[in-house]
C-alpha atoms as a PDB file:
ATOM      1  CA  UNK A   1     225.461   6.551 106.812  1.00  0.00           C
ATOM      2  CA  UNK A   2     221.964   7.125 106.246  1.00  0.00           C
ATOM      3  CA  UNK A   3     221.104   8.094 109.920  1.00  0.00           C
ATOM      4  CA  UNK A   4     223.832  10.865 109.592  1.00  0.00           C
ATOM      5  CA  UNK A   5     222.952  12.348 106.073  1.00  0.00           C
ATOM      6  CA  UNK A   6     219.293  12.647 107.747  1.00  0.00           C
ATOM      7  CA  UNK A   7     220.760  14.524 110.741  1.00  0.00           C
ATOM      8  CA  UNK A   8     222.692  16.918 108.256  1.00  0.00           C
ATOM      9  CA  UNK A   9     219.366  17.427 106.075  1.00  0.00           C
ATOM     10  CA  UNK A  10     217.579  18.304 109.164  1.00  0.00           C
ATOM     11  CA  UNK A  11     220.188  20.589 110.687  1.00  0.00           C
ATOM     12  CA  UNK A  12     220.355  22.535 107.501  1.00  0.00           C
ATOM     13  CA  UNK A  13     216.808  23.236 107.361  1.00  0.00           C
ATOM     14  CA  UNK A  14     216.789  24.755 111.105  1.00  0.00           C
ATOM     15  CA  UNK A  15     220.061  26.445 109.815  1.00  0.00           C
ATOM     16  CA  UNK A  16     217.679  28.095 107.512  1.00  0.00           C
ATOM     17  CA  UNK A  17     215.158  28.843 109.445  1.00  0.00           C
ATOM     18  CA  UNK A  18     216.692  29.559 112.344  1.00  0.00           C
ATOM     19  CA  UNK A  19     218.647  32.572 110.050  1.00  0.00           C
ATOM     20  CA  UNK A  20     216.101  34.648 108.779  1.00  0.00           C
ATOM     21  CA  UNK A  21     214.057  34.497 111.869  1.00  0.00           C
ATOM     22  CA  UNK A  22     217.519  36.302 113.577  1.00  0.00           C
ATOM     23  CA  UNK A  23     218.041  38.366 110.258  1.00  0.00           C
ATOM     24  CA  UNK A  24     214.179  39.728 111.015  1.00  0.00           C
ATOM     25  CA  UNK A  25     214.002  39.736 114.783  1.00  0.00           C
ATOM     26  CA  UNK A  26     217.559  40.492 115.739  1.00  0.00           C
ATOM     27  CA  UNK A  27     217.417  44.534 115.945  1.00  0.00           C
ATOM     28  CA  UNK A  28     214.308  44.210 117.900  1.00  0.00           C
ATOM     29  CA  UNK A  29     215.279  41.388 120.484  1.00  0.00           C
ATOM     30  CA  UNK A  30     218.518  40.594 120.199  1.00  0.00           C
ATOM     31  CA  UNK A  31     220.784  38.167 119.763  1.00  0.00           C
ATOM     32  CA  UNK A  32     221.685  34.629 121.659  1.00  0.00           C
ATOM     33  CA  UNK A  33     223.513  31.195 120.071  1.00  0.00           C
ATOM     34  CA  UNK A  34     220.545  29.818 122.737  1.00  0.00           C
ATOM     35  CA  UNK A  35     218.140  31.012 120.659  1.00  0.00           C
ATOM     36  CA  UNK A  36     219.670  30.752 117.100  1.00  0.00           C
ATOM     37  CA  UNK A  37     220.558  26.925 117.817  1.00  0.00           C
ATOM     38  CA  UNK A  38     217.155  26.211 118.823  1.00  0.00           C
ATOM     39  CA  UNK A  39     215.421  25.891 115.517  1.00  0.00           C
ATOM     40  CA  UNK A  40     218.771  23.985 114.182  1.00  0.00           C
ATOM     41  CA  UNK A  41     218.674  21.453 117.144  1.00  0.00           C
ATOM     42  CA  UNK A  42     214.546  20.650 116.672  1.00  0.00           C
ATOM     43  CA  UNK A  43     214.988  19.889 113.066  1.00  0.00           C
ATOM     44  CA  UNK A  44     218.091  17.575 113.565  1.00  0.00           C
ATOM     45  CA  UNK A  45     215.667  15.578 115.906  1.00  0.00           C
ATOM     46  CA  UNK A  46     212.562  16.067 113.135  1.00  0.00           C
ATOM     47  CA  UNK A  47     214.423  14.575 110.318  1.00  0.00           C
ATOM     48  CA  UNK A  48     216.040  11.616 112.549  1.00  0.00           C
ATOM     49  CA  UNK A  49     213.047  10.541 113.579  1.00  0.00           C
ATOM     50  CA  UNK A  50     211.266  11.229 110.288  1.00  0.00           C
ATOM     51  CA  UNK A  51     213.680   9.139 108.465  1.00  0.00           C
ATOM     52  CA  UNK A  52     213.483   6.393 111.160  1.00  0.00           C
ATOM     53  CA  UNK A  53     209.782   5.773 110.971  1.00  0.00           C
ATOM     54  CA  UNK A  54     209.782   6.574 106.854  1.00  0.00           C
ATOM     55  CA  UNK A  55     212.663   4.510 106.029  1.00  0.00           C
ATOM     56  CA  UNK A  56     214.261   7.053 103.510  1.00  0.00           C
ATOM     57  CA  UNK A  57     216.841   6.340 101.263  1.00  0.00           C
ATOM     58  CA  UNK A  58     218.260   9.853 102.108  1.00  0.00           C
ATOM     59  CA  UNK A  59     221.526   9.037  99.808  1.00  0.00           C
ATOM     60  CA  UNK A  60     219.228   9.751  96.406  1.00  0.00           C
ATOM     61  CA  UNK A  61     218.627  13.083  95.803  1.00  0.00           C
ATOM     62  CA  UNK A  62     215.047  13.097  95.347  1.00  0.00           C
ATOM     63  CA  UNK A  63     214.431  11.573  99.154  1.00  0.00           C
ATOM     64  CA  UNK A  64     216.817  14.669 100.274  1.00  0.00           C
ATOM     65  CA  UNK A  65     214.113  17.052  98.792  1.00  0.00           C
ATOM     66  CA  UNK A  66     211.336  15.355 100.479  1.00  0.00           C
ATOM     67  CA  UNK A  67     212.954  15.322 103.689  1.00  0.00           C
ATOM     68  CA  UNK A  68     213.775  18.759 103.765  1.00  0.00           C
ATOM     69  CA  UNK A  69     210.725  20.017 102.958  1.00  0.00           C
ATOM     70  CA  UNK A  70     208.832  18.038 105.264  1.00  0.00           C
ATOM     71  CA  UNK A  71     211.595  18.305 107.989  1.00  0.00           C
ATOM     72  CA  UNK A  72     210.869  22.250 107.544  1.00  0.00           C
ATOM     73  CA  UNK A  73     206.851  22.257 107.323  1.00  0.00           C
ATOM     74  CA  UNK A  74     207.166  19.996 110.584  1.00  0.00           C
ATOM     75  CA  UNK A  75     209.613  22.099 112.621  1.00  0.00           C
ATOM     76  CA  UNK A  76     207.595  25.818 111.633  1.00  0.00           C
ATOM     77  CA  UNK A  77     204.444  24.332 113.238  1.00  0.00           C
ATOM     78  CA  UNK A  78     205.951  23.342 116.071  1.00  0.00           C
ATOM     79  CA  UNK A  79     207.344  26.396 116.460  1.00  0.00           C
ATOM     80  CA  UNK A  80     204.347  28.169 115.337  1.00  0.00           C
ATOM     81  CA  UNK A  81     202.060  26.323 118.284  1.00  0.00           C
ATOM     82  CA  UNK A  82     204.351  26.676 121.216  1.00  0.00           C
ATOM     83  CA  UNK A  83     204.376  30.410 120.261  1.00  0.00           C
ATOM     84  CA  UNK A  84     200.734  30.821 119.602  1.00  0.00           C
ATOM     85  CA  UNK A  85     199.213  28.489 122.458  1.00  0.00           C
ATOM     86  CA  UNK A  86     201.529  28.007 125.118  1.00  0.00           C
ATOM     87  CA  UNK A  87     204.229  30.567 125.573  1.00  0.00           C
ATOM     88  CA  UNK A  88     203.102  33.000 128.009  1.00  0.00           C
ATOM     89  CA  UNK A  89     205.493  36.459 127.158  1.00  0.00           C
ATOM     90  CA  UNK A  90     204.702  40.408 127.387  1.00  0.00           C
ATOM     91  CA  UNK A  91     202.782  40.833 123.809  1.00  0.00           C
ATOM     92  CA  UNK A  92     203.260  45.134 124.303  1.00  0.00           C
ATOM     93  CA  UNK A  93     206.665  44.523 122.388  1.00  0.00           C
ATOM     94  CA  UNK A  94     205.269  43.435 119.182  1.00  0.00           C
ATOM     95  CA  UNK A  95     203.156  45.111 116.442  1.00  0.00           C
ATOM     96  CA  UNK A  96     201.121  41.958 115.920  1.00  0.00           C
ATOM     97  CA  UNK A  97     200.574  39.866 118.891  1.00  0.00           C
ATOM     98  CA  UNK A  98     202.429  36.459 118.784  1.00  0.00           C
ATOM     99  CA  UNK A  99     199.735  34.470 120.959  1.00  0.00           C
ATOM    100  CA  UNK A 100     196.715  33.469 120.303  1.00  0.00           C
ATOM    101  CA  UNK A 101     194.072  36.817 119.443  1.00  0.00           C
ATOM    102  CA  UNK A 102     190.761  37.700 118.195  1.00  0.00           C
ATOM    103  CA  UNK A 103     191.304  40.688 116.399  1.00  0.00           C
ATOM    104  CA  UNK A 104     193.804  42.132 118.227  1.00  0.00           C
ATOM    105  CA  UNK A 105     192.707  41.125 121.750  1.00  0.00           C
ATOM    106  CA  UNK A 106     195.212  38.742 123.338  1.00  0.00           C
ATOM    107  CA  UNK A 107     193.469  35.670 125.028  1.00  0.00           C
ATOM    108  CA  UNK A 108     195.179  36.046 128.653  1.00  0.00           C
ATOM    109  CA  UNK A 109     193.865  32.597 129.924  1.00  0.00           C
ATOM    110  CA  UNK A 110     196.259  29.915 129.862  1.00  0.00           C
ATOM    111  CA  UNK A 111     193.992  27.691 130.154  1.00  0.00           C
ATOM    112  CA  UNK A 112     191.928  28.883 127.263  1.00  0.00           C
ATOM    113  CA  UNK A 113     194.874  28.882 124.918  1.00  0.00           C
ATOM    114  CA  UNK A 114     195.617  25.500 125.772  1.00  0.00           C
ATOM    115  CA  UNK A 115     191.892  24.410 124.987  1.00  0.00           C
ATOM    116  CA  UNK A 116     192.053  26.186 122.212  1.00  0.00           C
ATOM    117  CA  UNK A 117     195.777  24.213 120.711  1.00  0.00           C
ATOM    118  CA  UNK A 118     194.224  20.842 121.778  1.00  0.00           C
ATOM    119  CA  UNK A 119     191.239  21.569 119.564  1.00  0.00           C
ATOM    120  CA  UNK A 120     193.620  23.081 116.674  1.00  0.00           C
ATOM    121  CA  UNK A 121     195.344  19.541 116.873  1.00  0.00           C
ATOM    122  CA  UNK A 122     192.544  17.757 116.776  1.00  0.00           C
ATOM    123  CA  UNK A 123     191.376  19.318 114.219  1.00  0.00           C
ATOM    124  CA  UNK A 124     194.640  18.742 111.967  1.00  0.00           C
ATOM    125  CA  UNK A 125     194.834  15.514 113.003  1.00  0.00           C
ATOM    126  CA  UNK A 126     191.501  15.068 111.871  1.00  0.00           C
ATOM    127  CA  UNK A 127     192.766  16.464 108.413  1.00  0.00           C
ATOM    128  CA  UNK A 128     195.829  14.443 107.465  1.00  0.00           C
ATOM    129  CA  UNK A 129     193.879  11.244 108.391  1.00  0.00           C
ATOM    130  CA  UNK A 130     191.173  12.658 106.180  1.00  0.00           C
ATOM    131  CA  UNK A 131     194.181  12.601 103.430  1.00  0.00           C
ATOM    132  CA  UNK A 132     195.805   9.704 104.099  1.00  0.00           C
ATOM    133  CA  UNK A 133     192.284   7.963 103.787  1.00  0.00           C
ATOM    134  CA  UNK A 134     192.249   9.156 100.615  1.00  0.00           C
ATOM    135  CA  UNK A 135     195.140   7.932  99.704  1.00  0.00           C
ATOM    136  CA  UNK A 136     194.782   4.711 100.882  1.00  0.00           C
ATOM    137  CA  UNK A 137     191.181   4.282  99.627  1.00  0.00           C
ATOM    138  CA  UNK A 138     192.909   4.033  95.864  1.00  0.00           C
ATOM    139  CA  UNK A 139     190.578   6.214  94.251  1.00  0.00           C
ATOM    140  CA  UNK A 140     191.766   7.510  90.740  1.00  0.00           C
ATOM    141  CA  UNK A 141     192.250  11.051  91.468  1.00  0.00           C
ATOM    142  CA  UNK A 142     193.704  13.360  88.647  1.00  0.00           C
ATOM    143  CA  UNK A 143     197.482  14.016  89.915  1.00  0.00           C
ATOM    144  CA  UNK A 144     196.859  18.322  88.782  1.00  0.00           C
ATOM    145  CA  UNK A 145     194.041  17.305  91.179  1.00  0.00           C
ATOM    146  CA  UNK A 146     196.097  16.237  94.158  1.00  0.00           C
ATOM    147  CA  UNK A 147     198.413  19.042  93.672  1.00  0.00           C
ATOM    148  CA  UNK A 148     195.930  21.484  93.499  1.00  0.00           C
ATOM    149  CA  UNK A 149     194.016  20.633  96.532  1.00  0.00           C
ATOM    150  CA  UNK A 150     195.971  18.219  99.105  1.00  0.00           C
ATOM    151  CA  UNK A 151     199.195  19.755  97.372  1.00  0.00           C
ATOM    152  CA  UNK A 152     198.579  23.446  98.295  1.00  0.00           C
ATOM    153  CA  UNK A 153     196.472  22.795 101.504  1.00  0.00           C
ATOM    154  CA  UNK A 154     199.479  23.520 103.841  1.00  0.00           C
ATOM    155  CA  UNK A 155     199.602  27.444 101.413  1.00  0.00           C
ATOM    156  CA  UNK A 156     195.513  27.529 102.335  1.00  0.00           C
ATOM    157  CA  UNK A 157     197.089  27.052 105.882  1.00  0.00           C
ATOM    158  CA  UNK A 158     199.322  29.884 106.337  1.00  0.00           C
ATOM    159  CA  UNK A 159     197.121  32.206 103.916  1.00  0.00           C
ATOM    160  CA  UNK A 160     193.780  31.701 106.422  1.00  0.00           C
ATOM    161  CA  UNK A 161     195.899  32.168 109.946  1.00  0.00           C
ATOM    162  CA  UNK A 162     197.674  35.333 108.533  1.00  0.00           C
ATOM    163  CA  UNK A 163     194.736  36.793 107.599  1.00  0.00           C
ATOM    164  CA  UNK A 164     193.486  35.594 111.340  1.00  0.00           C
ATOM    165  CA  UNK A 165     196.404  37.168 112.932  1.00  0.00           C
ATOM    166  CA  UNK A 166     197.481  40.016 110.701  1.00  0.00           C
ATOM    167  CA  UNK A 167     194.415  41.039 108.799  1.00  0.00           C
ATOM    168  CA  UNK A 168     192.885  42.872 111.746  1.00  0.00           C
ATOM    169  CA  UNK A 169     195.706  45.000 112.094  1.00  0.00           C
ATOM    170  CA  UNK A 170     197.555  45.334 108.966  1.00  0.00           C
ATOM    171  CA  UNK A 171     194.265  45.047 106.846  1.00  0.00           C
ATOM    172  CA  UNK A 172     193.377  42.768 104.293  1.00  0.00           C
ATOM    173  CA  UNK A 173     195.523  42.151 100.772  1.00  0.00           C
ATOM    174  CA  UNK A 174     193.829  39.655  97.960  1.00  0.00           C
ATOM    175  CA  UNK A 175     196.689  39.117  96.946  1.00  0.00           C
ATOM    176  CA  UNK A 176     198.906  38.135  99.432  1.00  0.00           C
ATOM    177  CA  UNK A 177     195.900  36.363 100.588  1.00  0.00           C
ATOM    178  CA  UNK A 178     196.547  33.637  97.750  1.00  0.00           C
ATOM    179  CA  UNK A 179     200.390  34.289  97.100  1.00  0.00           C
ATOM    180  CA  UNK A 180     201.001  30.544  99.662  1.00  0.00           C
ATOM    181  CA  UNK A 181     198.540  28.761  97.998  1.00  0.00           C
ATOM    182  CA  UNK A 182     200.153  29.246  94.469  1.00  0.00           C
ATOM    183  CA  UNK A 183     203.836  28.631  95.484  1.00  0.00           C
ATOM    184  CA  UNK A 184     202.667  26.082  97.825  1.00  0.00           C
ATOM    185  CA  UNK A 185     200.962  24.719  94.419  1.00  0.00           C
ATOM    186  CA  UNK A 186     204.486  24.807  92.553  1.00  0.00           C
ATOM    187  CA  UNK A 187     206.382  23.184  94.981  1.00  0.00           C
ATOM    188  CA  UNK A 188     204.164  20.398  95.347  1.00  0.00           C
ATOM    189  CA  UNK A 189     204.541  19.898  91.489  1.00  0.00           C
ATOM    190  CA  UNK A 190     208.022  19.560  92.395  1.00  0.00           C
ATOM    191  CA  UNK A 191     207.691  16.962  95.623  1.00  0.00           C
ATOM    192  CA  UNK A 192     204.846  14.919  93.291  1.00  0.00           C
ATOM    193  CA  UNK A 193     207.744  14.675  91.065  1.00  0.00           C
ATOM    194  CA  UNK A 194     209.909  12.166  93.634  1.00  0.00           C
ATOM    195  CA  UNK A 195     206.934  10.866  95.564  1.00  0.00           C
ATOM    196  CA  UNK A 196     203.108   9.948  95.271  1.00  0.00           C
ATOM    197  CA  UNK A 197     202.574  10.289  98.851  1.00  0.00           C
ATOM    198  CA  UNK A 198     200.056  13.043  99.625  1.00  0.00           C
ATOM    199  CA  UNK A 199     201.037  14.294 103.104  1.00  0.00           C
ATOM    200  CA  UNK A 200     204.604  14.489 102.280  1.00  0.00           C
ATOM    201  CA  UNK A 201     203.682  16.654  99.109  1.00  0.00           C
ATOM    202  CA  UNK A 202     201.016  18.624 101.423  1.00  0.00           C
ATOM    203  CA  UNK A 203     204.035  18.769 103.666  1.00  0.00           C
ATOM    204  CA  UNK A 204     206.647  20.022 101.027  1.00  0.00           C
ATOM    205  CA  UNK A 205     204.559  22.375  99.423  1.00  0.00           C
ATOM    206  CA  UNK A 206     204.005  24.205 102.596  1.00  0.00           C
ATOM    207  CA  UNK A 207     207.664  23.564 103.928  1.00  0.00           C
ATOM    208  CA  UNK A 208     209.523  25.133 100.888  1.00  0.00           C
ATOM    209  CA  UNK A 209     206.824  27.720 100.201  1.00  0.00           C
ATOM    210  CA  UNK A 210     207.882  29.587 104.163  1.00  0.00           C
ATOM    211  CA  UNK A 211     211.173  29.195 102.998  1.00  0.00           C
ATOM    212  CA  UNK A 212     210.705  30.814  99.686  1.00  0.00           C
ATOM    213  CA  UNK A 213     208.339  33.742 101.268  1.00  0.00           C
ATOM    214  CA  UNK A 214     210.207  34.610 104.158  1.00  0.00           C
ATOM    215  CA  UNK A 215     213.468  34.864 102.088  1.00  0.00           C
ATOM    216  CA  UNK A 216     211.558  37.211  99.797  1.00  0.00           C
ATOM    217  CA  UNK A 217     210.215  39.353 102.809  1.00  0.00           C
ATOM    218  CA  UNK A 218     213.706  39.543 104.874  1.00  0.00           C
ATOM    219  CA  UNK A 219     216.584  39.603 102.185  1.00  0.00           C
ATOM    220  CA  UNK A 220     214.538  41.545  99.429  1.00  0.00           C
ATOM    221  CA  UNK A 221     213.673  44.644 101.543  1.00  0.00           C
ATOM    222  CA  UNK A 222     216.093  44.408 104.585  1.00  0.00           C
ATOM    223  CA  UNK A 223     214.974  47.697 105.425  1.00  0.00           C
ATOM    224  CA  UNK A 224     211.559  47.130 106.195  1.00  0.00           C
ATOM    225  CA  UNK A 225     210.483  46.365 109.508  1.00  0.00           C
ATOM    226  CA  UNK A 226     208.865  42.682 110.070  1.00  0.00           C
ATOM    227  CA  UNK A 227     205.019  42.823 110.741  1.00  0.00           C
ATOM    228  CA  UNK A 228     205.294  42.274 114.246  1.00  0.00           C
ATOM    229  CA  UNK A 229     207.603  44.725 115.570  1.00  0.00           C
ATOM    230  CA  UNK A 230     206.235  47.627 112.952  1.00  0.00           C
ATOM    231  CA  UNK A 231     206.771  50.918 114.427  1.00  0.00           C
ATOM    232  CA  UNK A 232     208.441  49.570 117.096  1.00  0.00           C
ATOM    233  CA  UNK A 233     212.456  51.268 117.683  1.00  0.00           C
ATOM    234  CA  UNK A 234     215.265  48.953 117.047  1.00  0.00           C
ATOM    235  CA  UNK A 235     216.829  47.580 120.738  1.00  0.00           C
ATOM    236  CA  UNK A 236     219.846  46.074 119.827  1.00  0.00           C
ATOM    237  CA  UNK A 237     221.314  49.101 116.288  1.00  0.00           C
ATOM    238  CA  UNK A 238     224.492  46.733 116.570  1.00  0.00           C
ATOM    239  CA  UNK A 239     222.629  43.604 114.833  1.00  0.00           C
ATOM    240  CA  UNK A 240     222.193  45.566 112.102  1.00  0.00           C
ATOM    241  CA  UNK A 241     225.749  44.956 110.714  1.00  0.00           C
ATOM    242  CA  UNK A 242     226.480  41.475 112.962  1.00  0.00           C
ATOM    243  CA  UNK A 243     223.846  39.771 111.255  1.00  0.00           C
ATOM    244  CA  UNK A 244     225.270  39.729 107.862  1.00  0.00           C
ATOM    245  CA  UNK A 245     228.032  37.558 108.883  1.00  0.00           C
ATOM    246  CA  UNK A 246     224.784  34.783 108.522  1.00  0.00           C
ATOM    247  CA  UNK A 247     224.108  35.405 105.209  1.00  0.00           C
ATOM    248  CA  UNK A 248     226.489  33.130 103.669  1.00  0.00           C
ATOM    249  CA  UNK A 249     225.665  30.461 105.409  1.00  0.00           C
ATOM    250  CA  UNK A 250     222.246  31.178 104.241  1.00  0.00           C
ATOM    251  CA  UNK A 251     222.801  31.517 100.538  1.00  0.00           C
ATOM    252  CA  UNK A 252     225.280  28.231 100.528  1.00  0.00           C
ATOM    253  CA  UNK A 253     222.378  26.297 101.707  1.00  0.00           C
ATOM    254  CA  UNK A 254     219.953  27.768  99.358  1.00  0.00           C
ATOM    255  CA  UNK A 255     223.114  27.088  96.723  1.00  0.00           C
ATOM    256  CA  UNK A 256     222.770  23.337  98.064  1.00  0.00           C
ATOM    257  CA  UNK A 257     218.643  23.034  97.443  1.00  0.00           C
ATOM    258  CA  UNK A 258     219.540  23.953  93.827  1.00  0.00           C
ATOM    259  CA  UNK A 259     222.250  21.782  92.991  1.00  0.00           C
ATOM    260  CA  UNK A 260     220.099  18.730  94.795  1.00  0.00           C
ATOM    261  CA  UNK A 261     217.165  19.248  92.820  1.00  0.00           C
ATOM    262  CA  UNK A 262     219.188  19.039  89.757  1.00  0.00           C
ATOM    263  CA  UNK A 263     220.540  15.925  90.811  1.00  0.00           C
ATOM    264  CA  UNK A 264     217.226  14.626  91.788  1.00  0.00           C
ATOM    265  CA  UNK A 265     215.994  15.001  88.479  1.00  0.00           C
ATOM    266  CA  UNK A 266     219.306  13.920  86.767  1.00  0.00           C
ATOM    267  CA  UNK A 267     219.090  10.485  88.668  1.00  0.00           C
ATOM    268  CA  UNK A 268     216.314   7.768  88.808  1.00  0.00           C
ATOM    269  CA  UNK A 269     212.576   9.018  90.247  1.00  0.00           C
ATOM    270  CA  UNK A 270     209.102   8.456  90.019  1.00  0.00           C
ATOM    271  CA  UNK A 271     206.279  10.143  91.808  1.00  0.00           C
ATOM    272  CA  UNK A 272     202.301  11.098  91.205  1.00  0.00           C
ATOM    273  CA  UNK A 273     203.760  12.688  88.239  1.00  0.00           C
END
C-alpha cells in the first residue's frame, strides 16, 4: 500500500509541474500528451525509488509533505540539467537561451557542455555530502540556523543561476534576486517541522518554493509572456483557450497540499523544530 501511495505522491507532483510548464510554453510550442506526461512519468519513478531507499511511512501525512517536496526539487533538476547541458535544440526560438550561456552566447560544443554538467555535479555532489557531514558530525547547530542556511540553500540555488541565465538579458532585480531564498526559508520551517534531516529540508524548501513561484508567475499574470519566449509571436493562438481545461486539475492538487499539511500537523510529528 505504501509503494502505491508513493507512486500517487510522485505522479501528482509531475502533474504539477508538468501543468504550468504547458500553461507557459503551450502558445509558443505547442502541445503533445508526449510531452505533458513526461514530467508526470519521471516523478512517479523519483518518488518510488525515493521511498524505497528512505523507507517512508508515506501513509502519515507529514512523510507525504516530505516526499513531495523532495520528489519535486529532484525531478526540476533533472529536468533543469538535461535542458541546460545536454539537449542540443535551435536556441533562435527563445528569448533567453535554454542551454548552457555566458551572457547570452550559447556554448555550441557538446562536448564542452557536457564537461561543464559533469563538473556542476561534482560540484553538488560535493555539497550535499558537505551537509550530510554535518549532520552526521552531531554538532549542536541552532535549528533557525539550519533553516536559514542548509534550509534555503536550494532558494540561493535558483536565485544565483537566474541571475546567470536571465540577468544578462533581462537585467538585474534585488529583489527577485532574494525572493527563493526567503520562501525557500519558509518552507523549510515547514519540512523542519516533520523531519530533522537536512537534505530533505534543503530539498523541500527548494521543491515547494518552484512550485509556489512559478504558480505566481503563470496563473497571476496569464497574459504576460514567459521570460524565454518574450517578444516572441504565439505559434499555436488555439492553446490559449485549450489549456484551461488543466487548471482544475491544477488547483485540486494544490487543494490536496493544503488539506495534507493540515493533517500533518493535526496528527503525531516531530522534526528539527
Amino acid at each position: 500500500m505504501n509503494g502505491l501511495i508513493a507512486l500517487v505522491i510522485g505522479l501528482l507532483a509531475g502533474a504539477h509541474s508538468a501543468t504550468w510548464g504547458m500553461y507557459k510554453d503551450s502558445p509558443h510550442e505547442g502541445f503533445t500528451y508526449a510531452k505533458y506526461f513526461r514530467s508526470i512519468m519521471l516523478s512517479g519513478i523519483i518518488a518510488t525509488v525515493a521511498w524505497v531507499i528512505i523507507g517512508f511511512d508515506v501513509s502519515r501525512a507529514p512523510n507525504m509533505i516530505i516526499l513531495f517536496g523532495l520528489t519535486y526539487a529532484i525531478e526540476r533538476a533533472m529536468l533543469e540539467f538535461y535542458k541546460t547541458f545536454l539537449r542540443t535544440e535551435d536556441q533562435s526560438k527563445y528569448f533567453i537561451p535554454m542551454q548552457f550561456h555566458v551572457f547570452g552566447r550559447v556554448v555550441e560544443s557538446k562536448g564542452k557542455r557536457l564537461l561543464l554538467g559533469f563538473a556542476y555535479l561534482v560540484i553538488v555532489a560535493a555539497a550535499l555530502a558537505a551537509v550530510a557531514n554535518i549532520q552526521n558530525s552531531g554538532a549542536n547547530i541552532p535549528s533557525w540556523v539550519v533553516i536559514v542556511t542548509i534550509g534555503s540553500v536550494g532558494g540561493w540555488i535558483s536565485a544565483f543561476g537566474g541571475a546567470w541565465k536571465d540577468g544578462p538579458i533581462e537585467g538585474f532585480e534585488i529583489l527577485k534576486f532574494f525572493r527563493s531564498p526567503a520562501i525557500s526559508a519558509i518552507y523549510a520551517t515547514l519540512a523542519a517541522s516533520f523531519t530533522d534531516n537536512y537534505l530533505y529540508i534543503a530539498a523541500c524548501g527548494l521543491g515547494y518554493t518552484v512550485a509556489t513561484i512559478e504558480t505566481y508567475k503563470t496563473f497571476f499574470f496569464p497574459s504576460k509572456p514567459r521570460g524565454k519566449f518574450q517578444g516572441k509571436e504565439i505559434e499555436f493562438p488555439e492553446m490559449l483557450h485549450k489549456r484551461q481545461k488543466f487548471v482544475p486539475i491544477y488547483a485540486s492538487i494544490w487543494i490536496a497540499i493544503i488539506i495534507t499539511v493540515i493533517a500533518a500537523f493535526n496528527q503525531s510529528h516531530s522534526g528539527l523544530i
